[in-house]
Protein backbone atom coordinates (compact mmCIF):
# COMPACT_ATOMS: atom_id res chain seq x y z
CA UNK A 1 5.59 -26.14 18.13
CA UNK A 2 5.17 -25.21 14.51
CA UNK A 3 4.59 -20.87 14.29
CA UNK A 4 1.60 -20.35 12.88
CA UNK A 5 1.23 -19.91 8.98
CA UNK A 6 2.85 -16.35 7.74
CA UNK A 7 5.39 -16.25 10.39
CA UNK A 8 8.72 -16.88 10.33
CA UNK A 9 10.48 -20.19 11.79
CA UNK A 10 8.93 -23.55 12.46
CA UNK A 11 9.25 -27.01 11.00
CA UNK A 12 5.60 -28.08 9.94
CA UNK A 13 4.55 -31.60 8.78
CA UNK A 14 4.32 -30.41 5.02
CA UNK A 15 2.72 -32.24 2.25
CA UNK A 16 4.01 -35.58 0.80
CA UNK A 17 7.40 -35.06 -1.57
CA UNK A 18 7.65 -31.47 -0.53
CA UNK A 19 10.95 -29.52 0.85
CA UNK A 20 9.04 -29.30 4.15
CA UNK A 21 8.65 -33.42 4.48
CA UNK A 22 12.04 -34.26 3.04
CA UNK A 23 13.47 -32.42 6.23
CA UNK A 24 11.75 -34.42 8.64
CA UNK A 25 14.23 -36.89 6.88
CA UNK A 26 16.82 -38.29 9.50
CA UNK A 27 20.88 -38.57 8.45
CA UNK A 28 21.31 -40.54 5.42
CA UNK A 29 17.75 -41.18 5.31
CA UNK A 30 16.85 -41.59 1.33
CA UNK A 31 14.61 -38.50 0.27
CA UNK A 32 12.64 -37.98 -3.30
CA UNK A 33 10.68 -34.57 -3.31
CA UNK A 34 9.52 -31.74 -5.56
CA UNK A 35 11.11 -27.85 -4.59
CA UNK A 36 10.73 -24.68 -6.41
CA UNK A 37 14.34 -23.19 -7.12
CA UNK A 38 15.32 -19.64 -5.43
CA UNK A 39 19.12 -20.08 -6.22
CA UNK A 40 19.73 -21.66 -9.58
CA UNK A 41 23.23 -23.21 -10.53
CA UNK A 42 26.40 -21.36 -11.28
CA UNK A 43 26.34 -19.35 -8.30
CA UNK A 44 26.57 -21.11 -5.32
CA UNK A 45 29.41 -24.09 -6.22
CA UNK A 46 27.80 -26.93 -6.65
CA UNK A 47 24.72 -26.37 -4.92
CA UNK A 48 21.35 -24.82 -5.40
CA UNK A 49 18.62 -23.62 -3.22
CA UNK A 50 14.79 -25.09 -3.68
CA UNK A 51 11.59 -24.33 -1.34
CA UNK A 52 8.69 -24.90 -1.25
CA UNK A 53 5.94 -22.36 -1.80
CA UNK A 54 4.14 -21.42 1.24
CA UNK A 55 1.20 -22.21 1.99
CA UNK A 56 -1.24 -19.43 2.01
CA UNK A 57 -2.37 -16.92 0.67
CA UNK A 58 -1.35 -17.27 -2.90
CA UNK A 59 1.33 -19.80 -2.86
CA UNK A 60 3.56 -16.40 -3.92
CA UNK A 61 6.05 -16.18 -1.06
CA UNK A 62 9.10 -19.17 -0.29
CA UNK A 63 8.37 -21.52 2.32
CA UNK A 64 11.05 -23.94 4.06
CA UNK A 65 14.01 -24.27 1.78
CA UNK A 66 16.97 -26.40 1.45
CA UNK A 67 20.74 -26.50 -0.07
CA UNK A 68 20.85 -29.50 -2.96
CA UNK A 69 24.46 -30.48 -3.21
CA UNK A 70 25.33 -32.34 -6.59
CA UNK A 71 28.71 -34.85 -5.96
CA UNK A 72 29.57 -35.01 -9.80
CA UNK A 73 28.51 -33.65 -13.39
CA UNK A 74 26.63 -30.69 -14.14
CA UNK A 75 23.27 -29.49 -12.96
CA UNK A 76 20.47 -29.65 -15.46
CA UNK A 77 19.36 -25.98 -16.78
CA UNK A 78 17.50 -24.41 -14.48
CA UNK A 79 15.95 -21.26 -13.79
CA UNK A 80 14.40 -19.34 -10.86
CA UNK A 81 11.06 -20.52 -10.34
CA UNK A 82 11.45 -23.79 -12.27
CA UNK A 83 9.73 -27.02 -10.19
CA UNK A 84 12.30 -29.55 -10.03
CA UNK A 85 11.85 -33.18 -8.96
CA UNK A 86 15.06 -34.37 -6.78
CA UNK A 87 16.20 -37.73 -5.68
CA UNK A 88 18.81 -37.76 -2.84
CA UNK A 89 20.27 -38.24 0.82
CA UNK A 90 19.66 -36.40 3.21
CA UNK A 91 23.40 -35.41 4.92
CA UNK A 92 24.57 -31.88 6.99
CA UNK A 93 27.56 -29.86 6.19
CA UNK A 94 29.14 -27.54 8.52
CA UNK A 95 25.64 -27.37 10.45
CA UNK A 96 23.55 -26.97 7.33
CA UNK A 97 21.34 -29.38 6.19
CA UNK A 98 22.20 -30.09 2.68
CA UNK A 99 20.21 -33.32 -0.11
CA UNK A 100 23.50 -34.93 -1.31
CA UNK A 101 22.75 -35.91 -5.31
CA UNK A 102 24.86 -38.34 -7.14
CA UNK A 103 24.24 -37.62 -10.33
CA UNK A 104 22.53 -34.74 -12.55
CA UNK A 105 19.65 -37.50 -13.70
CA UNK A 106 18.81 -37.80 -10.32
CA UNK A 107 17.04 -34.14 -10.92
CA UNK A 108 14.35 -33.59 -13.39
CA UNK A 109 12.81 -30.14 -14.45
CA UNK A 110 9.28 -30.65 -14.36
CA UNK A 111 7.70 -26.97 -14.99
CA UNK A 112 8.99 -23.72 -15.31
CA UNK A 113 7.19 -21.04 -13.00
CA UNK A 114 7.33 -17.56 -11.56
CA UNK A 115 10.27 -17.06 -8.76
CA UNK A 116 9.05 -16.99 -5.39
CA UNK A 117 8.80 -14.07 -2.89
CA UNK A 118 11.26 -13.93 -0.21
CA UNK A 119 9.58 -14.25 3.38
CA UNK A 120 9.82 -10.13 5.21
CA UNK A 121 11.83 -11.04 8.41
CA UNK A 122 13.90 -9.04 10.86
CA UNK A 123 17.25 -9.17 11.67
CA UNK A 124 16.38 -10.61 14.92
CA UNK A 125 14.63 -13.76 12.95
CA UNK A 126 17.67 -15.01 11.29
CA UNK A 127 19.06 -18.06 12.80
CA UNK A 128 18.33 -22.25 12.57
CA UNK A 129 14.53 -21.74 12.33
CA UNK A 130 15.11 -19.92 8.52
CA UNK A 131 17.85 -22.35 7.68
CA UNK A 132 17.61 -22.97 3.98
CA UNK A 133 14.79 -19.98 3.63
CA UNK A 134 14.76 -17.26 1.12
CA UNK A 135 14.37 -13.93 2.92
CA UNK A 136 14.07 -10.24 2.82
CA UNK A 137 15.14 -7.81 5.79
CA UNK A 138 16.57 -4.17 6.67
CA UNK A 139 19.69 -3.41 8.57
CA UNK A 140 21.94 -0.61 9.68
CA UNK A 141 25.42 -1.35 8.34
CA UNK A 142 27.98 -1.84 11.99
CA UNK A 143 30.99 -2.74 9.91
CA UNK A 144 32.70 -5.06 7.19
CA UNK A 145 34.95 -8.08 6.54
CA UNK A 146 36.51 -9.16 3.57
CA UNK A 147 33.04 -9.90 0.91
CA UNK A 148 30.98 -9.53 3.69
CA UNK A 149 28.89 -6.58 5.53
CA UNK A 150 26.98 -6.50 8.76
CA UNK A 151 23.67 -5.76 9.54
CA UNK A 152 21.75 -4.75 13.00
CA UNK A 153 18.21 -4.41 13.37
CA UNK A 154 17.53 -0.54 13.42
CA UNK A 155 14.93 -1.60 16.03
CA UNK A 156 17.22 -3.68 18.06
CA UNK A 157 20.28 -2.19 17.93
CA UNK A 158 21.52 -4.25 20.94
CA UNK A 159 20.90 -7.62 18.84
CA UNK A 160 23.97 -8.89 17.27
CA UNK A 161 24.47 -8.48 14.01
CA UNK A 162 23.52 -10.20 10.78
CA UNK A 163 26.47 -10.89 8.38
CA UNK A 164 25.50 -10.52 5.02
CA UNK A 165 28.24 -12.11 2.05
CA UNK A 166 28.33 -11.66 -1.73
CA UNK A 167 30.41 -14.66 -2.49
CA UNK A 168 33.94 -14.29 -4.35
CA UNK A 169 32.78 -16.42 -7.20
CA UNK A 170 29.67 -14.90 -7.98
CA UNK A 171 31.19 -12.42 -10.26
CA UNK A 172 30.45 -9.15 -8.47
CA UNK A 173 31.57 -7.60 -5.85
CA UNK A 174 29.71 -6.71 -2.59
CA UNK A 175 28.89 -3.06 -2.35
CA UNK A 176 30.86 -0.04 -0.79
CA UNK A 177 29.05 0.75 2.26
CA UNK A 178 29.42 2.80 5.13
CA UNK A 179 28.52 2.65 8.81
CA UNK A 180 24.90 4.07 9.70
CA UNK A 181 24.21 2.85 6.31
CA UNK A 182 20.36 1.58 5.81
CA UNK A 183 20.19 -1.52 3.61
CA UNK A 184 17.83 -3.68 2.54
CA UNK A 185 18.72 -7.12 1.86
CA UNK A 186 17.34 -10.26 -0.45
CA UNK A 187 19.09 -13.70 0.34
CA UNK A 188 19.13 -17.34 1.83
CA UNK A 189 19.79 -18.09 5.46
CA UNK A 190 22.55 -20.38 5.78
CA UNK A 191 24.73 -22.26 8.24
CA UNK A 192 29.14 -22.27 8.44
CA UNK A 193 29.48 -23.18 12.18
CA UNK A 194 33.21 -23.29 13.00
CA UNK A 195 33.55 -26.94 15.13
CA UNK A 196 31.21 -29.24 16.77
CA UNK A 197 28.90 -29.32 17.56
CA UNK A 198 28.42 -26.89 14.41
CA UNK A 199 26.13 -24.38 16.50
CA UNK A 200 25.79 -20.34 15.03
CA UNK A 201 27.49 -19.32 12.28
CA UNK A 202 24.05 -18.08 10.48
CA UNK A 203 24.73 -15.62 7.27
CA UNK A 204 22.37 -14.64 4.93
CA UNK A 205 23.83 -15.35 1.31
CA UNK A 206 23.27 -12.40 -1.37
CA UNK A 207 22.63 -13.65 -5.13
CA UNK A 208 22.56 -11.23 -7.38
CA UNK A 209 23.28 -7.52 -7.42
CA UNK A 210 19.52 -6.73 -6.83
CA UNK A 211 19.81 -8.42 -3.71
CA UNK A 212 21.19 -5.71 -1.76
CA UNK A 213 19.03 -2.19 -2.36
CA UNK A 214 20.74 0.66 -0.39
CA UNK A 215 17.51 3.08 1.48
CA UNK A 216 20.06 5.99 2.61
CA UNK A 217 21.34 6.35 6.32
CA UNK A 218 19.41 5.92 9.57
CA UNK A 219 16.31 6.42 9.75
């Protein structure tokens, strides 16, 4: 059952050549559909981040969202916010759904636009049903590994944590934190399961420095 529009979680029937239809898509299945990008190129490998917008009440806030992988060349310029039309397959990596693209002319820039919203979630929320999904959440920091932090729901303490990562290769470093440590957190939901058959391994991927706001200690 889809949740109801607003909430967190749930893969609707979406409109035709959105981000929301294209997952319907089975493995290998051939997929052409328009996105609005929330992680442009350079950051993420060779992958961005589209979504659509959802659906009420202004269109503002990102919807369902999915990592486009690009096999060879260079991605076109884009930009948050830009509407992009993509032709690809539809293939899984590691648990994550991913649109495999061939070739850079196989994505067109159609418009440019204002960035979307991340969706307010909780700690709690993060998991398969946000998959792909820009997001915003607070945590209490509960420790650290290498570029990456974790996060528990200061409402839920029992809940296991969230791990938040600033990748290596984005060019900055994750912040110092320490435990007790109220954050609040920008970022996309995504999937790095360990073996079949690729369950867990949910993460919330950090962007840019702005992307992680420190709020003080526990509150």
């Amino acid at each position: 059952t889809a949740s109801p529009p607003g909430t967190p979680g749930g893969e609707a029937v979406g409109p035709l050549r959105s981000v929301t239809a294209a997952k319907l898509a089975g493995m290998a299945d051939v997929v052409e559909f328009v996105g609005v990008v929330t992680v442009p190129p350079g950051l993420f490998n060779s992958a961005i981040y589209v979504a659509d917008p959802a659906p009420h009440p202004n269109g503002a806030t990102a919807w369902l969202g999915v990592q486009v992988y690009l096999r060879r060349g260079d991605f076109p310029p884009l930009a948050l916010g830009d509407r992009v039309l993509i032709r690809g397959v539809m293939g899984s990596f590691r648990g994550e759904r991913e649109i495999l693209v061939e070739r850079p002319e196989d994505i067109w820039q159609m418009e440019s636009g204002t960035p979307l919203l991340p969706l307010p979630v909780t700690v709690a929320d993060v998991g398969e049903r946000l998959e792909g999904r820009l997001i915003s959440f607070e945590g209490t920091v509960t420790g650290w590994q290498g570029v990456s932090i974790f996060l528990a729901d200061p409402a839920q303490p029992d809940i296991e944590p969230v791990m938040v990562t600033v990748r290596s290769r984005l060019g900055w470093r994750r912040p110092y934190v320490n435990k007790g440590e109220r954050w609040r957190v920008i970022g996309i939901v995504s999937q790095a399961a360990d073996a079949p058959p690729w369950n867990g391994g949910y993460r919330v991927l950090a962007r840019f420095p702005a992307d992680l706001v420190e709020l003080g200690g526990e509150q």
